[in-house]
Protein backbone atom coordinates (compact mmCIF):
# COMPACT_ATOMS: atom_id res chain seq x y z
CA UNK A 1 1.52 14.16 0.00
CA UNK A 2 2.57 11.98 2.39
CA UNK A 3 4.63 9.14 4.12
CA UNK A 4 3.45 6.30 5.34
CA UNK A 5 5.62 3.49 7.67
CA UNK A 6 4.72 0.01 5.30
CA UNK A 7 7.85 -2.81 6.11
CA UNK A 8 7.96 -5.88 3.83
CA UNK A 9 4.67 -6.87 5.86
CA UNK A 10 2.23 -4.50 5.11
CA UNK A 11 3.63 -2.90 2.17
CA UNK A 12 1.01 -4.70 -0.10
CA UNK A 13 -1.87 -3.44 1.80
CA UNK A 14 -1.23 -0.50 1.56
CA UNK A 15 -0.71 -0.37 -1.86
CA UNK A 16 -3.96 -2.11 -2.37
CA UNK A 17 -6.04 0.99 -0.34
CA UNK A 18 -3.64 3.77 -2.55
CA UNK A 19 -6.09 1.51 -5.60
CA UNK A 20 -8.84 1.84 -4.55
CA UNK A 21 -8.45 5.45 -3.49
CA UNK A 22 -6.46 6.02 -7.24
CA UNK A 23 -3.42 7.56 -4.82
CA UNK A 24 -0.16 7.38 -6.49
CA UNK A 25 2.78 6.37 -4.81
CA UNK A 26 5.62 8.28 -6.26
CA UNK A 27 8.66 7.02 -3.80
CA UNK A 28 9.24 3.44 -2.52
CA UNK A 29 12.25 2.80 0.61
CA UNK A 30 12.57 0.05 2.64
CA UNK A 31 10.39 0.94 5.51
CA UNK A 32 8.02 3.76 3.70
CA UNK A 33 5.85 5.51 0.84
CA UNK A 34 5.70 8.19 -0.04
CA UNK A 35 1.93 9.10 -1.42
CA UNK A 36 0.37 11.44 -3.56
CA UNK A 37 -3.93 11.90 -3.44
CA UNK A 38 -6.27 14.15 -4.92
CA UNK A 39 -9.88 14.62 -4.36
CA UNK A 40 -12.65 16.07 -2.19
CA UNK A 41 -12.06 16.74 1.52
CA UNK A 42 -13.79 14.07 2.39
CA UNK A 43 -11.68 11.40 -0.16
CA UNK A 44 -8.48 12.33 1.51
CA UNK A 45 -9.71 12.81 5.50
CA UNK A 46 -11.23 8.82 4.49
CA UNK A 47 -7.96 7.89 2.95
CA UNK A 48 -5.71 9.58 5.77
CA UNK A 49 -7.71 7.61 8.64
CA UNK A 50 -6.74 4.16 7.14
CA UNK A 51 -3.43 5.26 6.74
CA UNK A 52 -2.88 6.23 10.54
CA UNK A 53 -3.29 2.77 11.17
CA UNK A 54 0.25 2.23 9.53
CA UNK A 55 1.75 5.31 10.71
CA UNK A 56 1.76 8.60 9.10
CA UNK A 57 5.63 10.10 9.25
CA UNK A 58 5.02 13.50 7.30
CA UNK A 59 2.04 14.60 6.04
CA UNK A 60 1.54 18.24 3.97
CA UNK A 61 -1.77 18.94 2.72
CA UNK A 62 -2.46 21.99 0.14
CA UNK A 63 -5.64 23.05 0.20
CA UNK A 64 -7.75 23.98 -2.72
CA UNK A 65 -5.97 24.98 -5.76
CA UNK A 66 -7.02 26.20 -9.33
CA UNK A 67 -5.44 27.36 -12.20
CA UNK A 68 -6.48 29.27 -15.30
CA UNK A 69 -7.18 27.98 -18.56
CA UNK A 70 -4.59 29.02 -20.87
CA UNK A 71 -6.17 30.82 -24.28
């Protein structure tokens, strides 16, 4: 998860690269979005550099996670 500075400006480009990196943005205010993305390490560390370039506000990563299959 994270949120990302995108004004009226460069709000579409950054939706475009949440496409093509299937990242879902879950909250929309006037000057940012907030982000969710899944996938390998090296998915989100690709995803995360673009962002920077708009401004990362908060940022929490998880880590791996797994959960059992229920019987």
């Amino acid at each position: 998860m994270l949120r990302v500075k995108a004004d009226s400006q460069t709000r579409s480009e950054v939706m475009q690269i949440c496409d093509i990196f299937r990242a879902k943005i879950v909250d929309v205010q006037p000057k940012r979005l907030a982000i969710e993305i899944t996938g390998n390490e090296s998915k989100i560390t690709k995803f995360l550099k673009l962002m920077d370039n708009f401004g990362i506000s908060d940022l929490t990563r998880t880590g791996r996670v797994a959960m059992d299959r229920a019987e």
